[in-house]
C-alpha atoms as a PDB file:
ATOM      1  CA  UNK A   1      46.326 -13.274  -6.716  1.00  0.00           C
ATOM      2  CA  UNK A   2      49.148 -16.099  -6.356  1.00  0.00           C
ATOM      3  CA  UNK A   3      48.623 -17.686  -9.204  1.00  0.00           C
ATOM      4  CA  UNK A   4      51.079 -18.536 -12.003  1.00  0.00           C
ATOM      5  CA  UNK A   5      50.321 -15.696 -14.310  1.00  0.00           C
ATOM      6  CA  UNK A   6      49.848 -13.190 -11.551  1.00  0.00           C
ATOM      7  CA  UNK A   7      53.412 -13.791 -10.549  1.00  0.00           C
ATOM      8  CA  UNK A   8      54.601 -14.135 -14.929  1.00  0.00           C
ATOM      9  CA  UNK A   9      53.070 -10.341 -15.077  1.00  0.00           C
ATOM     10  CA  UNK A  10      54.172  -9.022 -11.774  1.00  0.00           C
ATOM     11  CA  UNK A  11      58.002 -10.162 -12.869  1.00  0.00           C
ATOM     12  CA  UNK A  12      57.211  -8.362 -16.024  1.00  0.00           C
ATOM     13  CA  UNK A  13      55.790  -5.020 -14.151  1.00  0.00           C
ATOM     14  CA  UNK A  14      59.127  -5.166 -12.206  1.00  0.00           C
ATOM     15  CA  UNK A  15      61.469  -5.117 -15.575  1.00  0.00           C
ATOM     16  CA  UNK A  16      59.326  -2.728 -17.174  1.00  0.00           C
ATOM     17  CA  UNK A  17      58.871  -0.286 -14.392  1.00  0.00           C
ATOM     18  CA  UNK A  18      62.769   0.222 -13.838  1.00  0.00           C
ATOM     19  CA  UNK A  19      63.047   0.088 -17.611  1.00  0.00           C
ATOM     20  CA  UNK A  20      60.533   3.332 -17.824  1.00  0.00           C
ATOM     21  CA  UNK A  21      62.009   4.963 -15.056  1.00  0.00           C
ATOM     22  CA  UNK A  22      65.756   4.548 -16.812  1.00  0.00           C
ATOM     23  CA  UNK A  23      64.558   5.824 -19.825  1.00  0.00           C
ATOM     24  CA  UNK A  24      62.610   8.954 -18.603  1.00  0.00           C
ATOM     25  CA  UNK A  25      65.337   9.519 -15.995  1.00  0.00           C
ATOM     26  CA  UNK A  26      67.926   9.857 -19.124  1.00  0.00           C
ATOM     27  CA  UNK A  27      65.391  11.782 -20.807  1.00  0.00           C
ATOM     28  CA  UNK A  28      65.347  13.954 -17.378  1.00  0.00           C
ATOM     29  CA  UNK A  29      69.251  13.623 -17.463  1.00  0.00           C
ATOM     30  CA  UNK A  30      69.217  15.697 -20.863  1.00  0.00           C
ATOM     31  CA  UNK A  31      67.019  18.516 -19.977  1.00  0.00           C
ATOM     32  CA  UNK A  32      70.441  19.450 -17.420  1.00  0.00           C
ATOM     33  CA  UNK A  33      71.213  23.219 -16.252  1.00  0.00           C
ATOM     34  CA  UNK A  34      73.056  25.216 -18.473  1.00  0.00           C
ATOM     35  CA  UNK A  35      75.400  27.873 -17.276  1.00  0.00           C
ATOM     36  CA  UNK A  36      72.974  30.197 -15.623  1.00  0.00           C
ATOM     37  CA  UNK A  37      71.617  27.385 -13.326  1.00  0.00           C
ATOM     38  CA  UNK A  38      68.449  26.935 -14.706  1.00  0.00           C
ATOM     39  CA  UNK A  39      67.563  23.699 -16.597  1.00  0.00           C
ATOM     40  CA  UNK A  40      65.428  23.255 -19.724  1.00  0.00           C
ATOM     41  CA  UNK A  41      61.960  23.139 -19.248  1.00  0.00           C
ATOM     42  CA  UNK A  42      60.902  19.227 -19.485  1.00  0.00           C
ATOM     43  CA  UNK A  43      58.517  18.414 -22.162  1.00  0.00           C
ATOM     44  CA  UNK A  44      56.192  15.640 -20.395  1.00  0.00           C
ATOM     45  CA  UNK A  45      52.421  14.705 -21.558  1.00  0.00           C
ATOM     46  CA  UNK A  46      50.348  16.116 -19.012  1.00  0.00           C
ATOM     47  CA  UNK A  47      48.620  13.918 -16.765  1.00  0.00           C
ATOM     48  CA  UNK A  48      45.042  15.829 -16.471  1.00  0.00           C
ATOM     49  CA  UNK A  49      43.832  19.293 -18.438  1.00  0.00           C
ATOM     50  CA  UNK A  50      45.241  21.134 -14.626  1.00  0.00           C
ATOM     51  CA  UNK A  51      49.080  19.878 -15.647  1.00  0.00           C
ATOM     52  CA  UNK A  52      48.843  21.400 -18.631  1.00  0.00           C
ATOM     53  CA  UNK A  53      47.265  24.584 -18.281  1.00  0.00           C
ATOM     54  CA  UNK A  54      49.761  25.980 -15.694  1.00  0.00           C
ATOM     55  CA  UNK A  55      53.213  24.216 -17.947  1.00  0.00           C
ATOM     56  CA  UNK A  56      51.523  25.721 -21.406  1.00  0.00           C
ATOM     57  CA  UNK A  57      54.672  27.076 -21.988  1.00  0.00           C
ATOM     58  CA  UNK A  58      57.029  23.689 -21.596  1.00  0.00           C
ATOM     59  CA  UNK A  59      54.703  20.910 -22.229  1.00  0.00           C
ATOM     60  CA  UNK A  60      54.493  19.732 -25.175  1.00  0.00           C
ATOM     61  CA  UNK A  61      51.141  17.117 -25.227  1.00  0.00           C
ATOM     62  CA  UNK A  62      48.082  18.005 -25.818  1.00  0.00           C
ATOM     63  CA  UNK A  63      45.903  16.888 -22.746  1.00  0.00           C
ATOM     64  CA  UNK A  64      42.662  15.928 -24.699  1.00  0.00           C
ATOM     65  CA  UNK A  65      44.258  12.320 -25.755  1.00  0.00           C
ATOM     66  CA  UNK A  66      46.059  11.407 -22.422  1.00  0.00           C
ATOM     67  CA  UNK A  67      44.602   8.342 -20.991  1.00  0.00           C
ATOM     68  CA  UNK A  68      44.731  10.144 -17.568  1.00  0.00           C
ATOM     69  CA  UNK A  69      42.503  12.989 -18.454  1.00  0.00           C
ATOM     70  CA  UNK A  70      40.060  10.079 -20.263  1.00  0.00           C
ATOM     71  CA  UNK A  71      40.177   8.503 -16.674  1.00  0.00           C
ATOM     72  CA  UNK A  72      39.457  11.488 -14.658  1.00  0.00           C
ATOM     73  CA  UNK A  73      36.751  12.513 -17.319  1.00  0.00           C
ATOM     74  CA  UNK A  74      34.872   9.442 -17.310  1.00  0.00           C
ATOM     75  CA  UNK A  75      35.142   8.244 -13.670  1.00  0.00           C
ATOM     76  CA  UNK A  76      34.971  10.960 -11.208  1.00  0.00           C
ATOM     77  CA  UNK A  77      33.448   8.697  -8.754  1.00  0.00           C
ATOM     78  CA  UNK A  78      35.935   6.758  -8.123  1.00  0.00           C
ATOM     79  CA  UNK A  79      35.547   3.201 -10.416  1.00  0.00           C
ATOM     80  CA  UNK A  80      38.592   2.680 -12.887  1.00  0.00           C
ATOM     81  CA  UNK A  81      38.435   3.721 -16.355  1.00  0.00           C
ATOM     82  CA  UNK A  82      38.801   1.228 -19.413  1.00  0.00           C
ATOM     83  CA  UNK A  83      42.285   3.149 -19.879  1.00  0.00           C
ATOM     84  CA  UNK A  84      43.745   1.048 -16.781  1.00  0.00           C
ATOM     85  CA  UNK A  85      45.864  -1.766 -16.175  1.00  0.00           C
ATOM     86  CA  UNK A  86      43.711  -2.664 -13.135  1.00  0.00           C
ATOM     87  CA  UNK A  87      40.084  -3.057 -12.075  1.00  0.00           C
ATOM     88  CA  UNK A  88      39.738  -2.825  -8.735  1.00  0.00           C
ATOM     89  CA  UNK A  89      36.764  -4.688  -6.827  1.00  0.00           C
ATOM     90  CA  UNK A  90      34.429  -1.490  -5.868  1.00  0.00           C
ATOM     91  CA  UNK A  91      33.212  -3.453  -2.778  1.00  0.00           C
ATOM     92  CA  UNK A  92      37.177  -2.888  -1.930  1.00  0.00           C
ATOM     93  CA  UNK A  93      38.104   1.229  -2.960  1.00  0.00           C
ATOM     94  CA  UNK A  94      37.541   2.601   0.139  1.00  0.00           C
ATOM     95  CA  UNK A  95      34.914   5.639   0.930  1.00  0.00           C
ATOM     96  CA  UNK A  96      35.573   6.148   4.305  1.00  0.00           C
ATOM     97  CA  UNK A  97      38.556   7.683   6.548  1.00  0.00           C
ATOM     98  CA  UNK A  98      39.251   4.485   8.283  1.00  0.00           C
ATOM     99  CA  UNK A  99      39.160   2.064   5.598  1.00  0.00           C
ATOM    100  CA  UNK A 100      41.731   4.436   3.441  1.00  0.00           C
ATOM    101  CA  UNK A 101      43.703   4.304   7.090  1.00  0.00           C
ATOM    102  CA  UNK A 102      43.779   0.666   6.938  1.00  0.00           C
ATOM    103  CA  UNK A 103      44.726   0.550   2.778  1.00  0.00           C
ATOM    104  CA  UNK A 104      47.363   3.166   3.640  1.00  0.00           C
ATOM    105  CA  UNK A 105      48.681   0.976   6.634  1.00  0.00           C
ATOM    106  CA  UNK A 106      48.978  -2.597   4.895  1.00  0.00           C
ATOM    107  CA  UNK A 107      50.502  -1.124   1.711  1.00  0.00           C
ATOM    108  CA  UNK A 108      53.057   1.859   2.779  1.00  0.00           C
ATOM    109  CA  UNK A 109      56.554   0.262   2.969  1.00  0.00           C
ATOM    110  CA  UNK A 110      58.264  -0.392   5.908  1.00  0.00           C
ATOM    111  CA  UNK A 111      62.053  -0.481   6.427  1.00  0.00           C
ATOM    112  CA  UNK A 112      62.094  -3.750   6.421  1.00  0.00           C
ATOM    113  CA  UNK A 113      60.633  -3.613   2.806  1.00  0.00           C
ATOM    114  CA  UNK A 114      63.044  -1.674   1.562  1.00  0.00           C
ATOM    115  CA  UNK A 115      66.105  -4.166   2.166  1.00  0.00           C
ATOM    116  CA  UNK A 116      68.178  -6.344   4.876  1.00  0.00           C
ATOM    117  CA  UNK A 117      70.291  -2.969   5.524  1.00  0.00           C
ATOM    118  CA  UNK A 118      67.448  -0.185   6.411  1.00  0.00           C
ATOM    119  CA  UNK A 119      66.021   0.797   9.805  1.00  0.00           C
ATOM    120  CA  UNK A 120      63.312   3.706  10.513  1.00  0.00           C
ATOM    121  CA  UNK A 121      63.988   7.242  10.560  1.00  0.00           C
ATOM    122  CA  UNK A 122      62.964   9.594  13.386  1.00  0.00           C
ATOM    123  CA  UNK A 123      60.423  10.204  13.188  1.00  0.00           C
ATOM    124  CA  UNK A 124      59.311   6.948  11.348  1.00  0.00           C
ATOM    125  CA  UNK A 125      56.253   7.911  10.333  1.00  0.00           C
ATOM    126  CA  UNK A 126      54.260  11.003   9.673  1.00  0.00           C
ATOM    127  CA  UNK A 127      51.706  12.541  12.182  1.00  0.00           C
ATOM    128  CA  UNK A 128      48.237  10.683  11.612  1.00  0.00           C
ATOM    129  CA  UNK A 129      45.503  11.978   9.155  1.00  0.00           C
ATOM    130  CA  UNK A 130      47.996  14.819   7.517  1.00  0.00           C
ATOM    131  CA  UNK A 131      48.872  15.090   4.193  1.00  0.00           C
ATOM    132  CA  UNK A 132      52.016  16.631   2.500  1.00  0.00           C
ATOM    133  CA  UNK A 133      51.694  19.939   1.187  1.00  0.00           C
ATOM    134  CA  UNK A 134      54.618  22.256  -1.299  1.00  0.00           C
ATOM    135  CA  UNK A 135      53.062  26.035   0.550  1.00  0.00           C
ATOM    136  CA  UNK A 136      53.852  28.964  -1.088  1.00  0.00           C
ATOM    137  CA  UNK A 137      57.466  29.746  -0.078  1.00  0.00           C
ATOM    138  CA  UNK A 138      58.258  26.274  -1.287  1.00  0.00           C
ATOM    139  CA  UNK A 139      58.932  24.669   1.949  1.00  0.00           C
ATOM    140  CA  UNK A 140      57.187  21.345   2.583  1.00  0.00           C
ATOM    141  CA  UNK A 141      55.137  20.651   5.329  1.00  0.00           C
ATOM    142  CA  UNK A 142      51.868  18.497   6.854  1.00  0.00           C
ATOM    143  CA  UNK A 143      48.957  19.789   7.497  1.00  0.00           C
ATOM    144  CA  UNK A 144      45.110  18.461   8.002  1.00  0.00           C
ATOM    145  CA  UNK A 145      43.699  16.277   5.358  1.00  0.00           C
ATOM    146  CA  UNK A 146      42.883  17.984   2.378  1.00  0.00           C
ATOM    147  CA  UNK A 147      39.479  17.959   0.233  1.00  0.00           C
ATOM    148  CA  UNK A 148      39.570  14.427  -2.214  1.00  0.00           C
ATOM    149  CA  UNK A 149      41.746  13.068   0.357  1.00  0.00           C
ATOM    150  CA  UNK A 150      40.661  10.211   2.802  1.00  0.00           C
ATOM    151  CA  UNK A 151      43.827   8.963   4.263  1.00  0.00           C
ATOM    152  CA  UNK A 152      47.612  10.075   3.696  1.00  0.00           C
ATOM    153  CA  UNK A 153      50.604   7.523   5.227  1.00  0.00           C
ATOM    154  CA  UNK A 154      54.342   8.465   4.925  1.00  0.00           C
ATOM    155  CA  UNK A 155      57.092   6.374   6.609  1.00  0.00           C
ATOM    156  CA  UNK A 156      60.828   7.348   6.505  1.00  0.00           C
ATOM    157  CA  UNK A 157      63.959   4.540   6.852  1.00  0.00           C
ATOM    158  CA  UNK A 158      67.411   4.887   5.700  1.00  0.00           C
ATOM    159  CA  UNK A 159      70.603   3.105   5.739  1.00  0.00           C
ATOM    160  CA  UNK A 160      73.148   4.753   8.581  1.00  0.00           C
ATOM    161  CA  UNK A 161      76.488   5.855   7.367  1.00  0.00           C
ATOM    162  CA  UNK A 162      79.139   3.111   7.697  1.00  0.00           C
ATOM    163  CA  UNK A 163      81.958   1.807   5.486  1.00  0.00           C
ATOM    164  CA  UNK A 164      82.735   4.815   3.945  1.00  0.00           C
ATOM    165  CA  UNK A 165      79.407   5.344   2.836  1.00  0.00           C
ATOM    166  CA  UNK A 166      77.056   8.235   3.918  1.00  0.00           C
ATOM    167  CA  UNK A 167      73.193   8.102   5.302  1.00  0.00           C
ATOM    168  CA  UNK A 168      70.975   7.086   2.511  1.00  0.00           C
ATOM    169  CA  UNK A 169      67.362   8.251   3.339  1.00  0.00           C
ATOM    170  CA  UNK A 170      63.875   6.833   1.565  1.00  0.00           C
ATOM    171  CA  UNK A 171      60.390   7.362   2.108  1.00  0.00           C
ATOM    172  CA  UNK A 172      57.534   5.742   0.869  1.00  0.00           C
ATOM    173  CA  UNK A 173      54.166   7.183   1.013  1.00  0.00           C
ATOM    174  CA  UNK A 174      50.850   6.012  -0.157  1.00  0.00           C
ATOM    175  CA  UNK A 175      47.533   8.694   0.006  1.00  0.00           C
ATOM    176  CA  UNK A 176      43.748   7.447  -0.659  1.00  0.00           C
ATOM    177  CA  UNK A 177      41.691   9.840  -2.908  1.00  0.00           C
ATOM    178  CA  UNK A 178      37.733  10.355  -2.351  1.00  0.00           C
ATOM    179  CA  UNK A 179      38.118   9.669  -6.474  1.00  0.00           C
ATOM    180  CA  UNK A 180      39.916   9.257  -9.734  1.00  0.00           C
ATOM    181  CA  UNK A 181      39.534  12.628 -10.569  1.00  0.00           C
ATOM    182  CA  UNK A 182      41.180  13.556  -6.764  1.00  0.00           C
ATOM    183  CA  UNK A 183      43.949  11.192  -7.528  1.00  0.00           C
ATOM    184  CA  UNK A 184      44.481  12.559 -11.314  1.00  0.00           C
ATOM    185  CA  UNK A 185      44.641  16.168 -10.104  1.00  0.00           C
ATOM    186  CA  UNK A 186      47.640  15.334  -7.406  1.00  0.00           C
ATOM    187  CA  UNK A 187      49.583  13.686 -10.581  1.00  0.00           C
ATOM    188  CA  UNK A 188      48.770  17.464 -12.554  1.00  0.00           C
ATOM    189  CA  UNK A 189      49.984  19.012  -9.153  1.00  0.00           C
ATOM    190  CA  UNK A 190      53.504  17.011  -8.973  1.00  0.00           C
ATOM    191  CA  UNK A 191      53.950  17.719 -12.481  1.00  0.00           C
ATOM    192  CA  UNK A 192      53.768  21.568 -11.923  1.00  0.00           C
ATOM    193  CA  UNK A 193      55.506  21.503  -8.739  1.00  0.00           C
ATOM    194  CA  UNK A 194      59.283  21.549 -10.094  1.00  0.00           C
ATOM    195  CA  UNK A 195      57.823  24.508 -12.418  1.00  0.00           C
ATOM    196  CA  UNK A 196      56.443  26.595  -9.386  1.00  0.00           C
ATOM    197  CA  UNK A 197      59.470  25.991  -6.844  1.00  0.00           C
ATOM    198  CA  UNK A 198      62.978  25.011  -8.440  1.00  0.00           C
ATOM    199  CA  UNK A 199      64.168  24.956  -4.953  1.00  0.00           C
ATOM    200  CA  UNK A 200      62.223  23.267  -2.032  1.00  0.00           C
ATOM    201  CA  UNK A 201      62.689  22.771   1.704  1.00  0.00           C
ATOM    202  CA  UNK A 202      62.198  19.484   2.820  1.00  0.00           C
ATOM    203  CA  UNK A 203      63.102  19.997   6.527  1.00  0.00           C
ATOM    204  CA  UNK A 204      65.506  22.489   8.503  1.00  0.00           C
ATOM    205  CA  UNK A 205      68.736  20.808   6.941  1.00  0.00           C
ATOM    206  CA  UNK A 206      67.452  19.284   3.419  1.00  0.00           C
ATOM    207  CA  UNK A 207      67.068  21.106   0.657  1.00  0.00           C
ATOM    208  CA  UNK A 208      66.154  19.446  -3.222  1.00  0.00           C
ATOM    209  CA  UNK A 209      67.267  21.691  -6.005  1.00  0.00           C
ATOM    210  CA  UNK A 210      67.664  22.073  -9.873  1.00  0.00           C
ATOM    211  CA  UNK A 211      63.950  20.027 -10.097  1.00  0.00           C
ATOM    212  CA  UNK A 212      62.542  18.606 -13.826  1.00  0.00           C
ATOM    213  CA  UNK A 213      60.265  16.517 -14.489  1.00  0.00           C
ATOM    214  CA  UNK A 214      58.109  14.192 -16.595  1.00  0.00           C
ATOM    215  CA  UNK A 215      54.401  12.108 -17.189  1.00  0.00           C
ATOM    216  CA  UNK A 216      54.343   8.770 -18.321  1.00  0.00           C
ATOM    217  CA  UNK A 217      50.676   8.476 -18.549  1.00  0.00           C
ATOM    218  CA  UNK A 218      49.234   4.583 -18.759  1.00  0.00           C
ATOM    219  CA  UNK A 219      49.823   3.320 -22.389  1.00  0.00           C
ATOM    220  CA  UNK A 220      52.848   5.218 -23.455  1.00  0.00           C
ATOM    221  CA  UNK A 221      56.729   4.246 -23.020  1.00  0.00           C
ATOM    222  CA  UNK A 222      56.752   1.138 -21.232  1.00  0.00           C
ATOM    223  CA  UNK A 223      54.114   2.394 -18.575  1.00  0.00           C
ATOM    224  CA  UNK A 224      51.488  -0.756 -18.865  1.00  0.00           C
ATOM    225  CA  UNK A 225      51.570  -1.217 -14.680  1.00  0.00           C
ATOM    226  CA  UNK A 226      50.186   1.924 -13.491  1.00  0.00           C
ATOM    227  CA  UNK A 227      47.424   4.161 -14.660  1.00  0.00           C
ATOM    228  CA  UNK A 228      49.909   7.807 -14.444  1.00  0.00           C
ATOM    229  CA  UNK A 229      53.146   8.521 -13.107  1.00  0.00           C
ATOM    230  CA  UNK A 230      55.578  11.273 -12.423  1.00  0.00           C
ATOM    231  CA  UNK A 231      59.286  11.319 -12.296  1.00  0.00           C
ATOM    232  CA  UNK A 232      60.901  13.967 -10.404  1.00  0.00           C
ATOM    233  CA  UNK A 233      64.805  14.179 -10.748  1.00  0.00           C
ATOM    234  CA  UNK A 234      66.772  17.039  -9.041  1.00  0.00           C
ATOM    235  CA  UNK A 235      69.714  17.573  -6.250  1.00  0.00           C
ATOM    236  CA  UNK A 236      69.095  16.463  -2.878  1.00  0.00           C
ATOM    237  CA  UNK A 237      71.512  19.356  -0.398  1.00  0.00           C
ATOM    238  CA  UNK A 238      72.811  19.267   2.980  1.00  0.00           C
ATOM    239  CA  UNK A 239      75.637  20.976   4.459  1.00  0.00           C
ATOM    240  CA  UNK A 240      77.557  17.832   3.845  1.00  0.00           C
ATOM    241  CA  UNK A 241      77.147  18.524  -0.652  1.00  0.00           C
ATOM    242  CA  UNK A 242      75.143  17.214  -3.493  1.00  0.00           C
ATOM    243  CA  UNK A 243      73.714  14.025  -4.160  1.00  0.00           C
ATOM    244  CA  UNK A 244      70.770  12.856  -6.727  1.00  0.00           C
ATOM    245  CA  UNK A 245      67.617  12.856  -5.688  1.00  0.00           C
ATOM    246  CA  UNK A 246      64.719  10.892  -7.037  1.00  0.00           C
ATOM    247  CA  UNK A 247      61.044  11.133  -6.342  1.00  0.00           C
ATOM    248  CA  UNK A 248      58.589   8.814  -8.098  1.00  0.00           C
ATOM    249  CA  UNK A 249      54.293   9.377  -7.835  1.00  0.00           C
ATOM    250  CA  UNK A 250      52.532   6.304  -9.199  1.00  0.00           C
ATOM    251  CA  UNK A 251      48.453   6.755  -9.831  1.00  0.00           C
ATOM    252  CA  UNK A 252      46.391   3.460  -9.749  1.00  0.00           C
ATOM    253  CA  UNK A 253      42.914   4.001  -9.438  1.00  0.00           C
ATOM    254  CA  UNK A 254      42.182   6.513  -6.581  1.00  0.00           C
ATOM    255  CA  UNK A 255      45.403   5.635  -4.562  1.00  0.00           C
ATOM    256  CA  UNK A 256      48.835   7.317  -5.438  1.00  0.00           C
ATOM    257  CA  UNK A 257      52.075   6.242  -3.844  1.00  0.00           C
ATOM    258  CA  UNK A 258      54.556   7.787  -3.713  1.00  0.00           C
ATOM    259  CA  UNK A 259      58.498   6.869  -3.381  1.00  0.00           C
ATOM    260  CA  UNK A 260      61.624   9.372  -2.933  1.00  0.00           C
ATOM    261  CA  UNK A 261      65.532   8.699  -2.557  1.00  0.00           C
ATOM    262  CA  UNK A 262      67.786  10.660  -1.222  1.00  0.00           C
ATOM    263  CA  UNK A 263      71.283   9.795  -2.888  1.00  0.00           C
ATOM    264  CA  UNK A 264      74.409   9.750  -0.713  1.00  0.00           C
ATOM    265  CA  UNK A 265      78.198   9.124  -0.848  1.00  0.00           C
ATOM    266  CA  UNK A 266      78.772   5.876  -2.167  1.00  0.00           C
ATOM    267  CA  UNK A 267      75.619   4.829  -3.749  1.00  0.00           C
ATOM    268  CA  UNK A 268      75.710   5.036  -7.867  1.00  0.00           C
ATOM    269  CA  UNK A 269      72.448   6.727  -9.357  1.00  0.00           C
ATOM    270  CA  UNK A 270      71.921   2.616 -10.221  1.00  0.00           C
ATOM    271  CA  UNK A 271      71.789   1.512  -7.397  1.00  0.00           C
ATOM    272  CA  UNK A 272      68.934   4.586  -6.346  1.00  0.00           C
ATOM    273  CA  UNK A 273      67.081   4.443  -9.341  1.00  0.00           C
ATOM    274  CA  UNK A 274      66.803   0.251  -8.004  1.00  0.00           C
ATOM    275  CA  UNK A 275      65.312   1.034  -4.907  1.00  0.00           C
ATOM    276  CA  UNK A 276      63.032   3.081  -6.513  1.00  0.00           C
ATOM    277  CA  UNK A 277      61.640   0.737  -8.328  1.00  0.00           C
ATOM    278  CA  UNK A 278      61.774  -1.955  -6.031  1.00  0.00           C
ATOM    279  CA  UNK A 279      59.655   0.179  -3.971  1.00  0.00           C
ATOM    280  CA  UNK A 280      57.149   1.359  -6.482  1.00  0.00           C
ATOM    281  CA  UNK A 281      56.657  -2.306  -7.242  1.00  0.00           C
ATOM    282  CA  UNK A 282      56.006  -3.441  -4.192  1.00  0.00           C
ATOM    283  CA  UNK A 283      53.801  -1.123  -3.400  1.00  0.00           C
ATOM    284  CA  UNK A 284      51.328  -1.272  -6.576  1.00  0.00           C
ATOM    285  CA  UNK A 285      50.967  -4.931  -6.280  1.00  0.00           C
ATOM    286  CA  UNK A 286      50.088  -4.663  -2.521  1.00  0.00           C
ATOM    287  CA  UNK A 287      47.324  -2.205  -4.069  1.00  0.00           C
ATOM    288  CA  UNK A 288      46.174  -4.893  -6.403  1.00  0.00           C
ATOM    289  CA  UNK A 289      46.001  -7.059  -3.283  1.00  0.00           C
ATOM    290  CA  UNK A 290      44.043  -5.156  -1.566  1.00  0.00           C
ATOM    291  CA  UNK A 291      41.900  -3.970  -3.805  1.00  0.00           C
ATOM    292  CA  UNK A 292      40.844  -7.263  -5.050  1.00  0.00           C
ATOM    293  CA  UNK A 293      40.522  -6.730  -8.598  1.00  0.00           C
ATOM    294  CA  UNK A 294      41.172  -8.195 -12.006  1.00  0.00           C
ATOM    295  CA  UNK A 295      43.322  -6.806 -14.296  1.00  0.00           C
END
């Protein structure tokens, strides 16, 4: 994995992946709200048949040629599809709780990761074997591991307020599927998300608002690193105002990670949209790591 082309292509993952998330985050930028608050339904293509079914009515793909839906169609058991950028070893995907644990572990960022500047949040990290769940009245929450999920690891850091600027607050999270199809169905269920609850509650004092979002399945735009991903653009609130907020889910095989920024005063959407990707990077080639594959 150190070798000369392994670091030529991870360079170019890192200048394509901010590159696609630029361009869909100005495609994002465009869908805006109008004067009655609500924006224009984004027009994504669907990663799995789920997606699509439930946004009918703003999507605009068909789901039957999406490399994703290929991928959960012709490897529910876990192995990676031909439509990938990655073969993983199989000896490697992990198939039970504590090997997903130990996946989750080595590849969810720490503060470190994220820059010179950042320290944890408290908490720093989420309460073992949970899982983050949207529930009905649109607040999040963690609750016991799912079905299709063998592991779920967030950890929270930020950059305190000083110099005039205010608290800037990440999180990276990386969750372990039972399969592809597992994975492919929580891309479909991001995807919807925005659709379902304009408004969310992150925790007693955060709120994210005026959500849209879009699919950049494997093979289209200038996704070549990553096998599906979601972009989720909206308004992160406090009772201190309005800032961007950016949340980015990344499928590669059966593990999706997953990266959100919480803008604050004196950071330039730049300069989020860069941590971002910094982190997304990171993170997918400590999968490849891991995993032990060829791609």
């Amino acid at each position: 994995m150190n070798d000369s082309n392994t670091i030529v292509r991870r360079s170019t993952w890192a200048w394509r992946l901010a590159a696609s998330l630029a361009t869909t985050a100005l495609v994002l930028s465009g869908c805006g709200s109008g004067d009655d608050g609500k924006a224009a339904g984004p027009k994504p293509s669907a990663p799995s048949k789920s997606a699509a079914a439930t946004t009918s009515g703003t999507a605009s793909a068909a789901t039957s040629g999406t490399p994703s839906a290929a991928a959960s169609a012709s490897s529910s058991d876990g192995d990676a599809s031909p439509l990938t950028p990655f073969q993983a070893d199989p000896a490697k995907v992990p198939r039970t709780k504590s090997r997903a644990e130990a996946l989750a572990a080595a590849v969810t960022l720490k503060p470190q990761a994220w820059g010179a500047d950042f320290r944890a949040q408290r908490p720093a990290v989420s309460t073992p074997r949970t899982v983050a769940v949207l529930d009905k009245q649109c607040r999040w929450e963690r609750r016991g591991l799912s079905q299709g999920v063998l592991a779920s690891l967030s950890r929270y850091s930020e950059i305190p307020a000083a110099d005039g600027k205010g608290e800037l607050k990440v999180s990276a999270a990386v969750t372990v599927h039972t399969s592809v199809r597992d994975a492919d169905e929580r891309l479909a269920s991001t995807l919807e998300e925005p659709l379902r609850c304009r408004q969310q509650q992150v925790r007693t004092d955060e709120r994210i608002a005026k959500l849209i979002s879009a699919a950049t399945p494997y093979g289209q735009g200038n996704n070549t690193y990553s096998d599906d991903q979601v972009v989720e653009i909206g308004k992160y609130l406090t009772g201190s105002g309005e800032q961007t907020y950016y949340w980015y889910v990344t499928r590669l095989g059966t593990v999706t990670l997953a990266v959100s920024v919480k803008g604050a005063k004196g950071y330039t959407d730049n300069e989020l949209a860069t941590y971002a990707s910094h982190a997304n990077v990171t993170m997918l080639n400590s999968v490849e790591f891991e995993l032990g594959g060829k791609s």
